[in-house]
C-alpha atoms as a PDB file:
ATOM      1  CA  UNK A   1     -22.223 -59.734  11.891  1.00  0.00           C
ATOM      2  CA  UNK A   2     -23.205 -58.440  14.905  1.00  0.00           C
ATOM      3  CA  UNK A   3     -25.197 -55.050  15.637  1.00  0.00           C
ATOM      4  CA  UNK A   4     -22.875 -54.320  17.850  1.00  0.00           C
ATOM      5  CA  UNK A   5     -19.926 -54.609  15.760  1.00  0.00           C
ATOM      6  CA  UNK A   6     -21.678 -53.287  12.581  1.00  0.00           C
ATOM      7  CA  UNK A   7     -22.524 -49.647  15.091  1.00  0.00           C
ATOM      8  CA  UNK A   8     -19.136 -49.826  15.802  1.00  0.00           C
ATOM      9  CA  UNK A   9     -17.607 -49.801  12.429  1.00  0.00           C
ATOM     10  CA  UNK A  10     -20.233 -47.281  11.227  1.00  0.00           C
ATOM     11  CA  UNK A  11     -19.081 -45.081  13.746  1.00  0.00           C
ATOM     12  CA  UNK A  12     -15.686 -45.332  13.075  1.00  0.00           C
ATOM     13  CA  UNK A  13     -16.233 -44.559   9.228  1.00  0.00           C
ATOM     14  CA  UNK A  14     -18.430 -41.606  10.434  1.00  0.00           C
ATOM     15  CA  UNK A  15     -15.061 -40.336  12.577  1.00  0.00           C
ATOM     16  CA  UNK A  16     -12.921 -40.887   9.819  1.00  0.00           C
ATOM     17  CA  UNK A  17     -15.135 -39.068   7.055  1.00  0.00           C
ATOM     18  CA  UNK A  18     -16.112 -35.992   9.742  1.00  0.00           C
ATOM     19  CA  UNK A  19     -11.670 -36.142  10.626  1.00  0.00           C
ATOM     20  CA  UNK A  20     -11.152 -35.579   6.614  1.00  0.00           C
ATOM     21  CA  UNK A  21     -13.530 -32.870   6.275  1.00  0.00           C
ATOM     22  CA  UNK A  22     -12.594 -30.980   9.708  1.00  0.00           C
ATOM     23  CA  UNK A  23      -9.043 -31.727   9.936  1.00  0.00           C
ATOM     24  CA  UNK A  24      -8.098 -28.519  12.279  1.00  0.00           C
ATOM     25  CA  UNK A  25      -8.777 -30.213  15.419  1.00  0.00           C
ATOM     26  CA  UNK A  26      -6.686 -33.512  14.812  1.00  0.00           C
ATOM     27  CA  UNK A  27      -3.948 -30.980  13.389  1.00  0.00           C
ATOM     28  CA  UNK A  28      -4.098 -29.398  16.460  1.00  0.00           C
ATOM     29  CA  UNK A  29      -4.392 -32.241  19.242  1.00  0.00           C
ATOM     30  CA  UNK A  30      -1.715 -34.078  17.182  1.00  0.00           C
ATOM     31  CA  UNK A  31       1.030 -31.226  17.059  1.00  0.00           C
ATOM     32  CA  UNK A  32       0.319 -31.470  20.879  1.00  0.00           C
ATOM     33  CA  UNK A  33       0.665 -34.636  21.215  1.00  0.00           C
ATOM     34  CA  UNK A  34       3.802 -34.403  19.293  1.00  0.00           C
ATOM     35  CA  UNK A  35       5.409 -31.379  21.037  1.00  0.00           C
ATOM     36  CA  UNK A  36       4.681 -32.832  24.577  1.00  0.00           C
ATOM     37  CA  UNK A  37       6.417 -36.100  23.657  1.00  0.00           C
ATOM     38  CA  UNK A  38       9.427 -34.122  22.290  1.00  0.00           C
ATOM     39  CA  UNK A  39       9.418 -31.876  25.697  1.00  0.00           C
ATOM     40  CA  UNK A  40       9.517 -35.222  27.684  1.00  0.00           C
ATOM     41  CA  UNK A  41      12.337 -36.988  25.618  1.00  0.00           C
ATOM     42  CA  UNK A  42      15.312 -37.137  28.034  1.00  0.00           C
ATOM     43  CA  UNK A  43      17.435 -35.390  25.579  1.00  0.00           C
ATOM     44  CA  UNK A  44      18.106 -31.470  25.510  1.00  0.00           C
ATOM     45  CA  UNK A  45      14.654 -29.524  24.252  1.00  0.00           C
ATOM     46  CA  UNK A  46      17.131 -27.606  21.825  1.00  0.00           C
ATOM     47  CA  UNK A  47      19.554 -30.227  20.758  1.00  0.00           C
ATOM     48  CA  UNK A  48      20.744 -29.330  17.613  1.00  0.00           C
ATOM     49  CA  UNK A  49      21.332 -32.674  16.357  1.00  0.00           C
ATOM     50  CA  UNK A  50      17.696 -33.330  16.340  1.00  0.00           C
ATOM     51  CA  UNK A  51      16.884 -29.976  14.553  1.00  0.00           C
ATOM     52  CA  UNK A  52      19.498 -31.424  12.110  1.00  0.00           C
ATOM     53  CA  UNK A  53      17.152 -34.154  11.665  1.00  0.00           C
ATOM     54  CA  UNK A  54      13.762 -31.879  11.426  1.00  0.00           C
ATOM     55  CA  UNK A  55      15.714 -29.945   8.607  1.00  0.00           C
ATOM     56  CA  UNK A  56      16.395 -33.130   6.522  1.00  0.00           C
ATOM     57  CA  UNK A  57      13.127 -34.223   6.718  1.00  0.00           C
ATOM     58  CA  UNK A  58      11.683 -31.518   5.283  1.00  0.00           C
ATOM     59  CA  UNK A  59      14.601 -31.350   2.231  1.00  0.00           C
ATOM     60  CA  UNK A  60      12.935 -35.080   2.275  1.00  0.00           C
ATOM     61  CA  UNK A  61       9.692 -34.214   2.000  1.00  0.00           C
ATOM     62  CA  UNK A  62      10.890 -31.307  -0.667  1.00  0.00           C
ATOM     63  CA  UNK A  63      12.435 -33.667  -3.077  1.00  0.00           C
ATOM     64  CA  UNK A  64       9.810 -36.761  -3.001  1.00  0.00           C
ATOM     65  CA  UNK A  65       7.302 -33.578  -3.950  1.00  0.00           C
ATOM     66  CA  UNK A  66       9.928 -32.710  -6.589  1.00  0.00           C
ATOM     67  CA  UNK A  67       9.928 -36.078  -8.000  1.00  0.00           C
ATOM     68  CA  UNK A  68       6.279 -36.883  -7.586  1.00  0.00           C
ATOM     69  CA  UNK A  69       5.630 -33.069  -9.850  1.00  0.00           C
ATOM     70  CA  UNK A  70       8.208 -34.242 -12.068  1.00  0.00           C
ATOM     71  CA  UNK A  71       6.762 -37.452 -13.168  1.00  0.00           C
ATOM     72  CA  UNK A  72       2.604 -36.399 -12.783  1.00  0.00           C
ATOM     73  CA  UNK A  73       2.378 -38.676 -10.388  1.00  0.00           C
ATOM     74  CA  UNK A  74       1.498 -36.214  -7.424  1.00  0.00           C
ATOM     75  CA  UNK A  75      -2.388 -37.013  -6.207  1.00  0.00           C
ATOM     76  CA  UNK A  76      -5.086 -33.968  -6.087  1.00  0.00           C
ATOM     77  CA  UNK A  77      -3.926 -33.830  -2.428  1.00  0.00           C
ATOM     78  CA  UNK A  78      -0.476 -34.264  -2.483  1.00  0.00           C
ATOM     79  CA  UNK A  79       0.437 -30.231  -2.535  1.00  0.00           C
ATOM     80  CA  UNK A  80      -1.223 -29.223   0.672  1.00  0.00           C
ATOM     81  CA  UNK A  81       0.129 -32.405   2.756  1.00  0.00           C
ATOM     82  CA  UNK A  82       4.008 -32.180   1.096  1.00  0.00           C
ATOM     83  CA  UNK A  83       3.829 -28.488   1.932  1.00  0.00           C
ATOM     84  CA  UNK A  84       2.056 -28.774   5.426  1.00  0.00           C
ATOM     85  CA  UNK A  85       4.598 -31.582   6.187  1.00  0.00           C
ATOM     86  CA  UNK A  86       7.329 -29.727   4.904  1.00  0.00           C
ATOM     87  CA  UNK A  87       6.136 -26.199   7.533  1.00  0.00           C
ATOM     88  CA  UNK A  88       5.621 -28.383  10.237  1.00  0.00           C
ATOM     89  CA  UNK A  89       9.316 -29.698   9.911  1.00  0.00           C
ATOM     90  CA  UNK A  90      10.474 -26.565   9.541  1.00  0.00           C
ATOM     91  CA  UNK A  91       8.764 -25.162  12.851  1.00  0.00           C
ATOM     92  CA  UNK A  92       9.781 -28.162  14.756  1.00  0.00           C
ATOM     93  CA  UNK A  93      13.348 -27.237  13.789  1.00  0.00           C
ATOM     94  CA  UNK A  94      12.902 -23.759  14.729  1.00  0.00           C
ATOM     95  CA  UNK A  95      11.824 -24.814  18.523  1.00  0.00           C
ATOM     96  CA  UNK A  96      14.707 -27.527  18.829  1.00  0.00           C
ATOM     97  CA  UNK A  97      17.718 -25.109  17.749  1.00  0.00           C
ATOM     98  CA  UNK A  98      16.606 -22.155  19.374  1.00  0.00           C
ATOM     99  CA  UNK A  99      15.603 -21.749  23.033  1.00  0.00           C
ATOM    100  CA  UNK A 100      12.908 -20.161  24.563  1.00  0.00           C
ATOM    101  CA  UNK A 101      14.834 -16.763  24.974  1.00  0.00           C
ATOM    102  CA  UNK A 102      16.283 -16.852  21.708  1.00  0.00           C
ATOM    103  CA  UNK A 103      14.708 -14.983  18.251  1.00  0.00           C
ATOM    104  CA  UNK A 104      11.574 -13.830  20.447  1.00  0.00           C
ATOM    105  CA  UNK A 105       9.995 -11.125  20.462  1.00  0.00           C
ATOM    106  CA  UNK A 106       8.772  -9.075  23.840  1.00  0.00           C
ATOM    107  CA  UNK A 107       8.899 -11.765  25.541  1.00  0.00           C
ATOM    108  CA  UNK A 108      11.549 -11.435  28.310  1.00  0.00           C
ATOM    109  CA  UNK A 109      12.444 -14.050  30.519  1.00  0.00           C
ATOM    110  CA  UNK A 110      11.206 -16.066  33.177  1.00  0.00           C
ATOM    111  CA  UNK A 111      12.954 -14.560  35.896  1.00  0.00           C
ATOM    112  CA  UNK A 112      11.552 -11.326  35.378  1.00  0.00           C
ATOM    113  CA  UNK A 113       8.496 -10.022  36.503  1.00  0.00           C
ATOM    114  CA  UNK A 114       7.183  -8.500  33.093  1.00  0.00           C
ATOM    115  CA  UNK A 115       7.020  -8.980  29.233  1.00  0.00           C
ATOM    116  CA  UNK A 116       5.541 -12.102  28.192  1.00  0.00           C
ATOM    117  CA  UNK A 117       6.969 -14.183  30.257  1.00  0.00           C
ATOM    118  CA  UNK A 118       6.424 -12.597  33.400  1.00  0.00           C
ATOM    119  CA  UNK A 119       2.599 -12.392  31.983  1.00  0.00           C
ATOM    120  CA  UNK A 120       2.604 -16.420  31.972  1.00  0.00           C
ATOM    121  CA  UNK A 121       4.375 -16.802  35.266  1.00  0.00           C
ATOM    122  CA  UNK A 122       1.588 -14.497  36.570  1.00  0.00           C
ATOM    123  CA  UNK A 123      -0.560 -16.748  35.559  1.00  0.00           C
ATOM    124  CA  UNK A 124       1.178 -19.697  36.545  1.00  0.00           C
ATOM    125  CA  UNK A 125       1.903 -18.666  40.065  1.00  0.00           C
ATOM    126  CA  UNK A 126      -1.904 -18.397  40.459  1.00  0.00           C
ATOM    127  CA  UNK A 127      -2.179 -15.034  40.006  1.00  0.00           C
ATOM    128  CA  UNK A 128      -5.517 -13.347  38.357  1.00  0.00           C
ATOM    129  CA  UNK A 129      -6.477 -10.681  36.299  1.00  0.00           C
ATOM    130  CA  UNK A 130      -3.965  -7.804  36.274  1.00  0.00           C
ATOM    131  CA  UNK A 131      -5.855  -5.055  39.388  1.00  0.00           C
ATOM    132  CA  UNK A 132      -3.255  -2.687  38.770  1.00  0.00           C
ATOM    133  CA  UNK A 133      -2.511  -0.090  35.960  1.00  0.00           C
ATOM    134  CA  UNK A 134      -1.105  -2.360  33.424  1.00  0.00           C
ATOM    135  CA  UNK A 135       0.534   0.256  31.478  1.00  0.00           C
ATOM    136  CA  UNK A 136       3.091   0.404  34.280  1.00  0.00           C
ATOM    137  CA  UNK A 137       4.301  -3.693  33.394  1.00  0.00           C
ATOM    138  CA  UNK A 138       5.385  -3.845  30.177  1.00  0.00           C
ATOM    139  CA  UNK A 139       3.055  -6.608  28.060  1.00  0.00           C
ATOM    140  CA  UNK A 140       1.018  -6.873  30.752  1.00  0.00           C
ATOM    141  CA  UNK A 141      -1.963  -5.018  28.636  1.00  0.00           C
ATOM    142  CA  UNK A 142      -2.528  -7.753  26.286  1.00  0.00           C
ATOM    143  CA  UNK A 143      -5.919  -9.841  26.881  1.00  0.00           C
ATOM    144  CA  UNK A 144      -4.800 -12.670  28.581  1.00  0.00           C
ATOM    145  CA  UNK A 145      -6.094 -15.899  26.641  1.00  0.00           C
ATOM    146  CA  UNK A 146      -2.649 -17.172  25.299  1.00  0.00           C
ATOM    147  CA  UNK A 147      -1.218 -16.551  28.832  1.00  0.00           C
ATOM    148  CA  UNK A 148      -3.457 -18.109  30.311  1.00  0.00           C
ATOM    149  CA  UNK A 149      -3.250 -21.576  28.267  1.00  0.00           C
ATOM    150  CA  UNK A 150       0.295 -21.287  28.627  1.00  0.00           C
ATOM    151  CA  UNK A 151       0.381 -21.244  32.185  1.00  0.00           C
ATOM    152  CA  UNK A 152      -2.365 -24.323  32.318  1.00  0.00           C
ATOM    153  CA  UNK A 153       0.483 -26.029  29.512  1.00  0.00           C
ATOM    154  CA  UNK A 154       3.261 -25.435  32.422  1.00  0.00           C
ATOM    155  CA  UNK A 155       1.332 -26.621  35.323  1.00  0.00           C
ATOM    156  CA  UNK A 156       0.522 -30.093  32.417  1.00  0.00           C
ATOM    157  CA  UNK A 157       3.968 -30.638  32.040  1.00  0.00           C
ATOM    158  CA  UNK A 158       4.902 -30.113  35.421  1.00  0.00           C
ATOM    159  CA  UNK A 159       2.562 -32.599  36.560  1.00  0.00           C
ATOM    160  CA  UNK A 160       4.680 -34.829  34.007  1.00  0.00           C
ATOM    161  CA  UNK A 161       7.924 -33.960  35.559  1.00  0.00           C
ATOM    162  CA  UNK A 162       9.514 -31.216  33.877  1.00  0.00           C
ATOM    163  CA  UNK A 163      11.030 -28.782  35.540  1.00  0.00           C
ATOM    164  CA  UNK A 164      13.235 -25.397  35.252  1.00  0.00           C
ATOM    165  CA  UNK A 165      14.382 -24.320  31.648  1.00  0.00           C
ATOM    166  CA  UNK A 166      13.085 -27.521  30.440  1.00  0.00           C
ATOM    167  CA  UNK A 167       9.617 -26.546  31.422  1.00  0.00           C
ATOM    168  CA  UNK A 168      10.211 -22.809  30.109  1.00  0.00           C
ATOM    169  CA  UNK A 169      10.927 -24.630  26.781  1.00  0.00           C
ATOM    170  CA  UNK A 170       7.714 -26.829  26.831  1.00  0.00           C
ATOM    171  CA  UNK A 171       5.813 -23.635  26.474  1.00  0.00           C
ATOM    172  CA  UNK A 172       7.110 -23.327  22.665  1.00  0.00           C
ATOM    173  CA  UNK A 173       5.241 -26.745  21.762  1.00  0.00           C
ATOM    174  CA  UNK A 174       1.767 -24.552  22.192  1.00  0.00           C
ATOM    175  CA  UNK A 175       2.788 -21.608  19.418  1.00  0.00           C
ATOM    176  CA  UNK A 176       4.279 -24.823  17.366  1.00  0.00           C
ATOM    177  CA  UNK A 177       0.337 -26.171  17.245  1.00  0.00           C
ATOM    178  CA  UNK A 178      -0.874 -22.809  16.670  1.00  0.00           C
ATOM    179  CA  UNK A 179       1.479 -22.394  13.210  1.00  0.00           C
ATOM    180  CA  UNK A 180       1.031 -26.074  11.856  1.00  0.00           C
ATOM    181  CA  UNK A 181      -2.843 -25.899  12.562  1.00  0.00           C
ATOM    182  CA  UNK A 182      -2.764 -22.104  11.175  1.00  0.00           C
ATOM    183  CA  UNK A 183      -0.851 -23.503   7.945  1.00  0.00           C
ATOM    184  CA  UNK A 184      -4.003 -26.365   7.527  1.00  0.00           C
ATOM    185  CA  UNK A 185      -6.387 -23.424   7.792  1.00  0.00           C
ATOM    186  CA  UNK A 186      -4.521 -21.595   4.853  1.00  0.00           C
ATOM    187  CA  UNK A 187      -4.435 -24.795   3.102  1.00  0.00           C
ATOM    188  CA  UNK A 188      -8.560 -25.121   3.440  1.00  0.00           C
ATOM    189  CA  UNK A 189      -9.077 -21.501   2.302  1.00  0.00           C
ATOM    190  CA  UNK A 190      -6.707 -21.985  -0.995  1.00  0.00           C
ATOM    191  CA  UNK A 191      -9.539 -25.187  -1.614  1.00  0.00           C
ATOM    192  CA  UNK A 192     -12.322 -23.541  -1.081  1.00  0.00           C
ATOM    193  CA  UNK A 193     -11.520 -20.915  -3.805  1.00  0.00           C
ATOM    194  CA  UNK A 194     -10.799 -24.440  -5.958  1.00  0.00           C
ATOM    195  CA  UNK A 195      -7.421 -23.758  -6.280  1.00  0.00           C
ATOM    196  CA  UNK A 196      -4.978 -26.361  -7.888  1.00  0.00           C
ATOM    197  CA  UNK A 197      -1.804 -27.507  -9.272  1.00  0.00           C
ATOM    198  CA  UNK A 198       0.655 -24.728  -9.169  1.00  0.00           C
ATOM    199  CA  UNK A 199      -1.969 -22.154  -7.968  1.00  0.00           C
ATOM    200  CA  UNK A 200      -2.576 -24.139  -4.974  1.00  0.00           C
ATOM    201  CA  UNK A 201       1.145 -25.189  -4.441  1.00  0.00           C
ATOM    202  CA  UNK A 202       2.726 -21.424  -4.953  1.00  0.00           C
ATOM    203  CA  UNK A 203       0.986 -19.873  -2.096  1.00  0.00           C
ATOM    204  CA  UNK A 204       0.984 -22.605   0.345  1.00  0.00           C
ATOM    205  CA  UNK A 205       5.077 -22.763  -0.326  1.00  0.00           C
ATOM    206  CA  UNK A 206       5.413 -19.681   0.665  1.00  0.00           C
ATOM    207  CA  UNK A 207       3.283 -19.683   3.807  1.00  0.00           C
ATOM    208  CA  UNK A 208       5.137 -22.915   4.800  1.00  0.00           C
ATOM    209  CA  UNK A 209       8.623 -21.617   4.724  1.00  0.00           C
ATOM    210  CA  UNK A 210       7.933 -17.933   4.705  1.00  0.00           C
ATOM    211  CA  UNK A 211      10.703 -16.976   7.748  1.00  0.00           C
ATOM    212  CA  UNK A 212       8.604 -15.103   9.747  1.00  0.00           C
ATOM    213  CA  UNK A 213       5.751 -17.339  10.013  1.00  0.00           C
ATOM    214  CA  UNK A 214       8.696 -19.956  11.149  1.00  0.00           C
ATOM    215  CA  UNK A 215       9.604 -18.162  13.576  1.00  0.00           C
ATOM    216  CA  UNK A 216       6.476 -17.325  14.787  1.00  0.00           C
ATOM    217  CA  UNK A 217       6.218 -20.751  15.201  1.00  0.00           C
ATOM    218  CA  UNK A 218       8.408 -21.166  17.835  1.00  0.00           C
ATOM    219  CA  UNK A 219       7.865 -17.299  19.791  1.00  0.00           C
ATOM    220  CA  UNK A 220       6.061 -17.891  22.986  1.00  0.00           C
ATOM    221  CA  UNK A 221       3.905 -14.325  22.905  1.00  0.00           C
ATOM    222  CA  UNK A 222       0.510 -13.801  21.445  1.00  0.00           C
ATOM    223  CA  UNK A 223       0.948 -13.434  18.215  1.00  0.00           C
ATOM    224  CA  UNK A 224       0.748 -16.572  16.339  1.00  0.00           C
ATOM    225  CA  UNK A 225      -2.702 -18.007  18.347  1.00  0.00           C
ATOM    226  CA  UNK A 226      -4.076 -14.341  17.033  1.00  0.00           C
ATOM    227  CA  UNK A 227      -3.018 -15.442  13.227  1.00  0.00           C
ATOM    228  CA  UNK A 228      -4.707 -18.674  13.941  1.00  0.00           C
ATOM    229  CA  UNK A 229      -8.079 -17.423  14.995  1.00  0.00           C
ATOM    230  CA  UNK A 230      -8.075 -14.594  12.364  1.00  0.00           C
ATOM    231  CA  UNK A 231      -7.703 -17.326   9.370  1.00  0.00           C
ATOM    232  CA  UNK A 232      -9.902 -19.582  11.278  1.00  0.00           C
ATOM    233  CA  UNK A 233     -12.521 -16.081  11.087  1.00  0.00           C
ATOM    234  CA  UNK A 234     -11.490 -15.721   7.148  1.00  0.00           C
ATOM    235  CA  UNK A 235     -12.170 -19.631   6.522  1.00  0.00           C
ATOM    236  CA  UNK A 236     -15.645 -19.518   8.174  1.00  0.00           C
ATOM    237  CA  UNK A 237     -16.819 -16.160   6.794  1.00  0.00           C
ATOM    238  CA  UNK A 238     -16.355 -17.909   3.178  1.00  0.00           C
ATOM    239  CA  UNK A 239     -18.080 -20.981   4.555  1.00  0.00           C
ATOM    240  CA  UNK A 240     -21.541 -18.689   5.248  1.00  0.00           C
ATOM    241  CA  UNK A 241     -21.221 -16.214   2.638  1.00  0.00           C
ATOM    242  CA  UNK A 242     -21.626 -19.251   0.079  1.00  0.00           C
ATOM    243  CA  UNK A 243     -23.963 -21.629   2.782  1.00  0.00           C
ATOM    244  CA  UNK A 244     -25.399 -19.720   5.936  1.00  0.00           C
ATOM    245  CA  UNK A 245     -25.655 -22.062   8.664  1.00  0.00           C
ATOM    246  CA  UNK A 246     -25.998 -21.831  12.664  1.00  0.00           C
ATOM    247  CA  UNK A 247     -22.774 -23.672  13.157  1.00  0.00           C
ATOM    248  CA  UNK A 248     -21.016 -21.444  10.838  1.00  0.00           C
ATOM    249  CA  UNK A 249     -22.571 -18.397  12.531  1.00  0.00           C
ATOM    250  CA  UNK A 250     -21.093 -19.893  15.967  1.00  0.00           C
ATOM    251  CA  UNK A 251     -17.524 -20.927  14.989  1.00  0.00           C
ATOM    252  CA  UNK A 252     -17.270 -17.309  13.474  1.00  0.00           C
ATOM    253  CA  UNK A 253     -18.463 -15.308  16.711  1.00  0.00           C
ATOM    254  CA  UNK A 254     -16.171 -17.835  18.743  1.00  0.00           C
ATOM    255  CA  UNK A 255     -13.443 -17.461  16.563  1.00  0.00           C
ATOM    256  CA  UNK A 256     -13.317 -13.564  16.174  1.00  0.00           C
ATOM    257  CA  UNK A 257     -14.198 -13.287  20.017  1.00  0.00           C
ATOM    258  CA  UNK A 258     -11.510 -15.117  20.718  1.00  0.00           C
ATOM    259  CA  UNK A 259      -8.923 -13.377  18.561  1.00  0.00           C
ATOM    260  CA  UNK A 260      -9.879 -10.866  20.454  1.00  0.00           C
ATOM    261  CA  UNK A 261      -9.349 -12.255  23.791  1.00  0.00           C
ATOM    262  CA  UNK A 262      -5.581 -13.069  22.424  1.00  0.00           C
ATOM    263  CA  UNK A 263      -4.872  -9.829  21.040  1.00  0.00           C
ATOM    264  CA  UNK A 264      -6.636  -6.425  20.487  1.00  0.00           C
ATOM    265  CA  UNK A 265      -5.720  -6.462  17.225  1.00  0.00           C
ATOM    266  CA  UNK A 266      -7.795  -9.566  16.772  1.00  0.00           C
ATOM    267  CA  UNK A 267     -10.691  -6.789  15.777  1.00  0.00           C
ATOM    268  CA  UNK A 268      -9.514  -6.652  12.387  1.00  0.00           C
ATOM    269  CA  UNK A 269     -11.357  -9.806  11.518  1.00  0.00           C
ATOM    270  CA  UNK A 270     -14.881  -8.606  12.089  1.00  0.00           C
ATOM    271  CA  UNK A 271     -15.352  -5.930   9.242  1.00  0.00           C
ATOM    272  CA  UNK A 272     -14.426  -9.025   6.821  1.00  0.00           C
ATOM    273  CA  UNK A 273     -17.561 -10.957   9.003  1.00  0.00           C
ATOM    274  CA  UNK A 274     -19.564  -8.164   8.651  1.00  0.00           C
ATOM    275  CA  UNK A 275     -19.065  -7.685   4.573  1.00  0.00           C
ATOM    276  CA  UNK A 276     -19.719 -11.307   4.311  1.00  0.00           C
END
């Protein structure tokens, strides 16, 4: 064999091992990846007959668990994929049967100049920082880091020919990464307290199909990129209290920074940093 060839294996075993044991960034580029080819499907964004589809899945997904449990056949792992599979059905449903307008909160619409939506288009439309008193445009006082990638999402899509409401709905695809990545992060804090069997399967259920996480999954405002970077905080700040390391250190000051940047409420992850 080759040197060549034997680098190039080695290096694709060393992507694969680093992939299984930091899994939040494939999560995350591959609910992109997913969401953008949905939003470029010729088909309606929120055609129910595909949310149909989403839903059976995840009864799918529900029952081959069931079965798996029933017989002790289910692998150490099988709890946190079934049940991150099963979410991630669930919140693609959510996006596909309800548009952008529809079970949101604050966020307005995109013909109107405030609210969240107004925020993005700000953004979008080239705009910069707010220079006026924000407390006069409703939402407008929110840091502007989920704004902001929305409007660079837009101008993506655009650029790949979507247009209109279609393009409104595209925007839903980023919130949609935010909850099935946030839902992986849950799934590594259960491990790292060595959770298993039914104490790792409980809670993980219930932050899969717990409704308001679903349908946080599909609102276009702040607040599920805030939940995201908070766990993301709470997963690292266990990582150094039991191993201190520089890299640890760093993904915890990014992570709480940015919370911050999404939200103001993204504070209340630093006095668990601090304890820890």
């Amino acid at each position: 064999m080759s040197d060549n060839a034997h680098n190039s294996r080695y290096n694709a075993k060393k992507f694969i091992i680093w992939n299984a044991r930091h899994p939040v960034p494939l999560v995350m580029l591959g609910c992109l990846l997913a969401g953008a080819v949905m939003c470029c499907l010729p088909t309606v964004p929120h055609q129910r007959g595909a949310a149909w589809g989403w839903m059976g899945g995840a009864l799918v997904l529900l029952a081959v668990w069931g079965c798996l449990m029933l017989r002790k056949r289910l692998p150490a792992w099988g709890h946190g994929v079934f049940w991150w599979g099963i979410g991630c059905c669930l919140r693609m449903r959510q996006i596909l049967w309800f548009s952008y307008w529809q079970m949101q909160h604050d966020v307005g619409d995109f013909s109107m100049n405030d609210h969240h939506a107004g925020y993005i288009l700000h953004f979008y439309n080239g705009g910069g920082l707010p220079d006026f008193d924000v407390r006069e445009v409703w939402q407008f006082y929110h840091p502007p880091l989920h704004h902001l990638l929305c409007a660079v999402w837009m101008h993506l899509m655009h650029a790949l020919g979507l247009e209109g409401d279609r393009l409104y709905e595209s925007v839903q695809v980023l919130p949609f990464a935010y909850s099935c990545t946030a839902l992986a992060v849950f799934g590594l804090i259960l491990r790292h307290f060595k959770l298993e069997g039914w104490r790792f399967a409980v809670p993980m259920a219930v932050f899969a199909v717990h409704p308001g996480l679903v349908i946080l999954g599909g609102s276009i405002n702040n607040d599920m990129l805030c939940v995201l970077l908070m766990l993301c905080s709470l997963l690292l700040s266990l990582r150094w209290f039991e191993c201190p390391k520089f890299p640890t250190i760093l993904g915890l000051a990014l992570t709480i920074g940015l919370g911050m940047f999404t939200k103001l409420s993204g504070w209340l992850a630093a006095p668990a940093a601090a304890y820890a």
